[in-house]
N, C-alpha and C. Protein backbone atom coordinates (compact mmCIF):
# COMPACT_ATOMS: atom_id res chain seq x y z
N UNK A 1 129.35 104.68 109.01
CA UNK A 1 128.28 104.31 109.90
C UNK A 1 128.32 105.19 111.13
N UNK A 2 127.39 105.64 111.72
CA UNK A 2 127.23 106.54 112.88
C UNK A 2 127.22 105.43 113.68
N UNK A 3 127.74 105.62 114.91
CA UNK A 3 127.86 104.95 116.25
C UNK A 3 126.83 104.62 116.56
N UNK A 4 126.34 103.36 117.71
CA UNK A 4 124.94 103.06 117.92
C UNK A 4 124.81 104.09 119.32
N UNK A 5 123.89 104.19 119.48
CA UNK A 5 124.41 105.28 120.70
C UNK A 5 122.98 104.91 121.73
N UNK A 6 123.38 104.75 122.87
CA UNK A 6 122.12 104.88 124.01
C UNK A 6 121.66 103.58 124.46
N UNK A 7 119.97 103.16 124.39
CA UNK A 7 119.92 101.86 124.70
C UNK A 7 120.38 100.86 123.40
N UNK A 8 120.34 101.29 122.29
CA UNK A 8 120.30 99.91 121.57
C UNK A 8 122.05 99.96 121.63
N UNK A 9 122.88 100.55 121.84
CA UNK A 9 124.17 100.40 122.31
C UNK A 9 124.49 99.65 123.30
N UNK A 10 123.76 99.79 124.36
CA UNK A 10 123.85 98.75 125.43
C UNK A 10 123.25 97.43 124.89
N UNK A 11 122.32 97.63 124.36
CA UNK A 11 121.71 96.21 123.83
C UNK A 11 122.80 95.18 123.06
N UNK A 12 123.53 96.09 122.24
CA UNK A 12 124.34 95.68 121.36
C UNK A 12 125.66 95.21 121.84
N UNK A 13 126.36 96.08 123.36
CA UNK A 13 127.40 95.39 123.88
C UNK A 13 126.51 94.17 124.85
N UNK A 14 125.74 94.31 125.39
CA UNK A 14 125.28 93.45 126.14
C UNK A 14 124.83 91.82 125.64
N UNK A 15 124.41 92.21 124.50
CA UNK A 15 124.44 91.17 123.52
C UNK A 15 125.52 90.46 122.97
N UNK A 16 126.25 90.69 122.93
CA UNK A 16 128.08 90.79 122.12
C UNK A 16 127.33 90.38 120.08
N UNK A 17 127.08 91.99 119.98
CA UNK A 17 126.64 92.13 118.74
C UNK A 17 127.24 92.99 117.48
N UNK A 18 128.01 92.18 116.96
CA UNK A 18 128.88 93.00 116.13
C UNK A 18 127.75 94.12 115.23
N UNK A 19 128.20 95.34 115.61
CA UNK A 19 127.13 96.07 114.67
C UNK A 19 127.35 96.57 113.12
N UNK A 20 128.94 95.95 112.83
CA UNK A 20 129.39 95.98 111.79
C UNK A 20 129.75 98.13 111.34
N UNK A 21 130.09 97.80 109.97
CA UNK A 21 130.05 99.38 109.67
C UNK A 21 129.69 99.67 108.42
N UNK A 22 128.55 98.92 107.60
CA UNK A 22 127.99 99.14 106.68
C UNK A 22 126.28 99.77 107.08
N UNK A 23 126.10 99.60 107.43
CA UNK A 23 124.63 100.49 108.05
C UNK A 23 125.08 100.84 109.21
N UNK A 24 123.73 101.48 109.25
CA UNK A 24 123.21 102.38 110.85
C UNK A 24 123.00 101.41 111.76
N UNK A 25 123.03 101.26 112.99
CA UNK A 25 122.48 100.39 113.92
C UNK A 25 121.38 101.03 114.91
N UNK A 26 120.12 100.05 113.77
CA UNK A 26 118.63 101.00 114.16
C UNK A 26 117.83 100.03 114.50
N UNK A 27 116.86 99.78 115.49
CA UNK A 27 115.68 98.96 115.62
C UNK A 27 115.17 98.04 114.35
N UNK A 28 115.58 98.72 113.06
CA UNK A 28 115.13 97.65 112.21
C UNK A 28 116.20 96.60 111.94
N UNK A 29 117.59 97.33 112.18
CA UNK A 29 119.22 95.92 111.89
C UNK A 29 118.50 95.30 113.15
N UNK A 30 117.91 95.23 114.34
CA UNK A 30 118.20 94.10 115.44
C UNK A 30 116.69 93.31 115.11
N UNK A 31 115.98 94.09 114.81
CA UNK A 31 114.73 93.13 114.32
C UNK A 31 115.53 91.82 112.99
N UNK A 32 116.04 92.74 112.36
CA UNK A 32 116.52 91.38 111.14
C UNK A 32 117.83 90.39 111.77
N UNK A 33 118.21 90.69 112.97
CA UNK A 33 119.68 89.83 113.47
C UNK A 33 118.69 89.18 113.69
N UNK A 34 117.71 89.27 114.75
CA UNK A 34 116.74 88.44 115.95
C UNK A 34 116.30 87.41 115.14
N UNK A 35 115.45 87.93 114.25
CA UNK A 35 114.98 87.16 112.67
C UNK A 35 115.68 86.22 112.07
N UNK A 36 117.29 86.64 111.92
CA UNK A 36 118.18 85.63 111.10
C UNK A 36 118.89 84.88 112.04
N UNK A 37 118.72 85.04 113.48
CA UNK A 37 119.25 84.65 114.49
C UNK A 37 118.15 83.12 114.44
N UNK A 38 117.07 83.57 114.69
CA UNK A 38 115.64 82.80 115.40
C UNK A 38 115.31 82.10 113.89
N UNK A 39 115.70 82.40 112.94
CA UNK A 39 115.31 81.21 111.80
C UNK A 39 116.87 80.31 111.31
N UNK A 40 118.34 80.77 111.89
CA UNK A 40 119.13 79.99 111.58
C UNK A 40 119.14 78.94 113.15
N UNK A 41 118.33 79.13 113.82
CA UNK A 41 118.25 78.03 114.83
C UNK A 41 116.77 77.39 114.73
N UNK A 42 116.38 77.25 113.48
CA UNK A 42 115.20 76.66 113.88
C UNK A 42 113.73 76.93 114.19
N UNK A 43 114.05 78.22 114.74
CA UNK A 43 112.92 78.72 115.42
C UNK A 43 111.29 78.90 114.50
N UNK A 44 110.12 78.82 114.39
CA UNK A 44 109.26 79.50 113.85
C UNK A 44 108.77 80.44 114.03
N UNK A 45 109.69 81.84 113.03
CA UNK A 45 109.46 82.68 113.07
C UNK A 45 107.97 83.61 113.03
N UNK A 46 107.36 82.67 111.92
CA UNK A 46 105.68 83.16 111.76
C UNK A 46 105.15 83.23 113.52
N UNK A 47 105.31 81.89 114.30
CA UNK A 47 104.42 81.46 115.38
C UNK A 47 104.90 82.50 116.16
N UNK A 48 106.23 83.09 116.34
CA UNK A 48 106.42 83.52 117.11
C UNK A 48 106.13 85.52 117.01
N UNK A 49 106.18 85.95 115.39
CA UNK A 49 105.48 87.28 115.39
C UNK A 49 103.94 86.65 115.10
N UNK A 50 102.51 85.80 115.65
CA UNK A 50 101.81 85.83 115.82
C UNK A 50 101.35 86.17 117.32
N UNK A 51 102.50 85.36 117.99
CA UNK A 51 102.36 85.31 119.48
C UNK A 51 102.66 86.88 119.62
N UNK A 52 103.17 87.77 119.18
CA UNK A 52 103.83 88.95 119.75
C UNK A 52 102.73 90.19 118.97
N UNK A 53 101.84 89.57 118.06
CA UNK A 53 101.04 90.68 117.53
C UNK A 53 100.05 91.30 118.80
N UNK A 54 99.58 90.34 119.50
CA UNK A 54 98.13 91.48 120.24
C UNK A 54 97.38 92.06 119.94
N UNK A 55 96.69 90.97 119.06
CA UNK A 55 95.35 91.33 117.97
C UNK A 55 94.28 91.60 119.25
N UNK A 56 93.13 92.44 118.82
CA UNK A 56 92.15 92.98 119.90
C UNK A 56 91.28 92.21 119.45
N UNK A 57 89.88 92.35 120.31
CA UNK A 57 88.79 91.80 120.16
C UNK A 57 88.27 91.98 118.80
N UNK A 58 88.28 93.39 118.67
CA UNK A 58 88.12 93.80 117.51
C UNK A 58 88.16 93.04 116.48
N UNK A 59 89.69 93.19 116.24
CA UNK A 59 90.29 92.12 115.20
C UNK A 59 90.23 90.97 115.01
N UNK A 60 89.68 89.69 115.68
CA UNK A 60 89.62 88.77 116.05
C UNK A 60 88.40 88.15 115.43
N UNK A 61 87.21 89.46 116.26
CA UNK A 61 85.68 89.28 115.16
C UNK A 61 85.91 89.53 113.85
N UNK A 62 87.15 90.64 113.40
CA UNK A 62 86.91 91.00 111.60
C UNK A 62 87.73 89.13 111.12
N UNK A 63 88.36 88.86 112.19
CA UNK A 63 89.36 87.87 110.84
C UNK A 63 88.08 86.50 111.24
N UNK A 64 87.38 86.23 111.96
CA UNK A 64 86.56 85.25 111.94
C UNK A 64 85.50 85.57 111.26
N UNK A 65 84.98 86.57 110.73
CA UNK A 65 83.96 86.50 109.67
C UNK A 65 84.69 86.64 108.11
N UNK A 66 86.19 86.68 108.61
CA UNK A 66 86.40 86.15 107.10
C UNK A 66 86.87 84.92 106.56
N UNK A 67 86.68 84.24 107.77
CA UNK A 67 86.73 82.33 107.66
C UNK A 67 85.95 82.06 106.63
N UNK A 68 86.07 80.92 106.24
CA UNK A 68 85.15 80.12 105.01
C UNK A 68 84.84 78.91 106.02
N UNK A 69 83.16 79.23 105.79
CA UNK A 69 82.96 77.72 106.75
C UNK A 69 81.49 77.25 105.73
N UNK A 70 81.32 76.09 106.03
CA UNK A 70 80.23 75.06 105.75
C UNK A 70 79.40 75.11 106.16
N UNK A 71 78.06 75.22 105.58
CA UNK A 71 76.95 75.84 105.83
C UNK A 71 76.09 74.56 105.02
């Protein structure tokens, strides 16, 4: 495993985050700790990458005309 090096190194001592030595320690290992962190406590993971998407206006009008509504 290559060393974590820079900010996610600090992230990782600052955290007290074993980064182990079977992978790399890359933005995608701390997305899946956070993940296995935030769903072995409970957390709802869906609600919480909805809250963090920052869908635009845009997007908002495409996903409401693809509602099913009663007419």
């Amino acid at each position: 495993m290559r060393p974590a090096s820079g900010t996610l190194a600090a992230v990782a001592e600052d955290a007290a985050i074993d980064v182990g030595r079977e992978v790399d320690f890359t933005p995608d290992v701390l997305r899946h700790i956070a993940g296995t962190t935030h769903t072995r406590e409970g957390t709802d993971i869906v609600e919480t990458a909805r809250r963090c998407a920052l869908p635009s206006q845009a997007d908002r009008r495409a996903t409401s005309k693809r509602l099913t509504t009663d007419r």
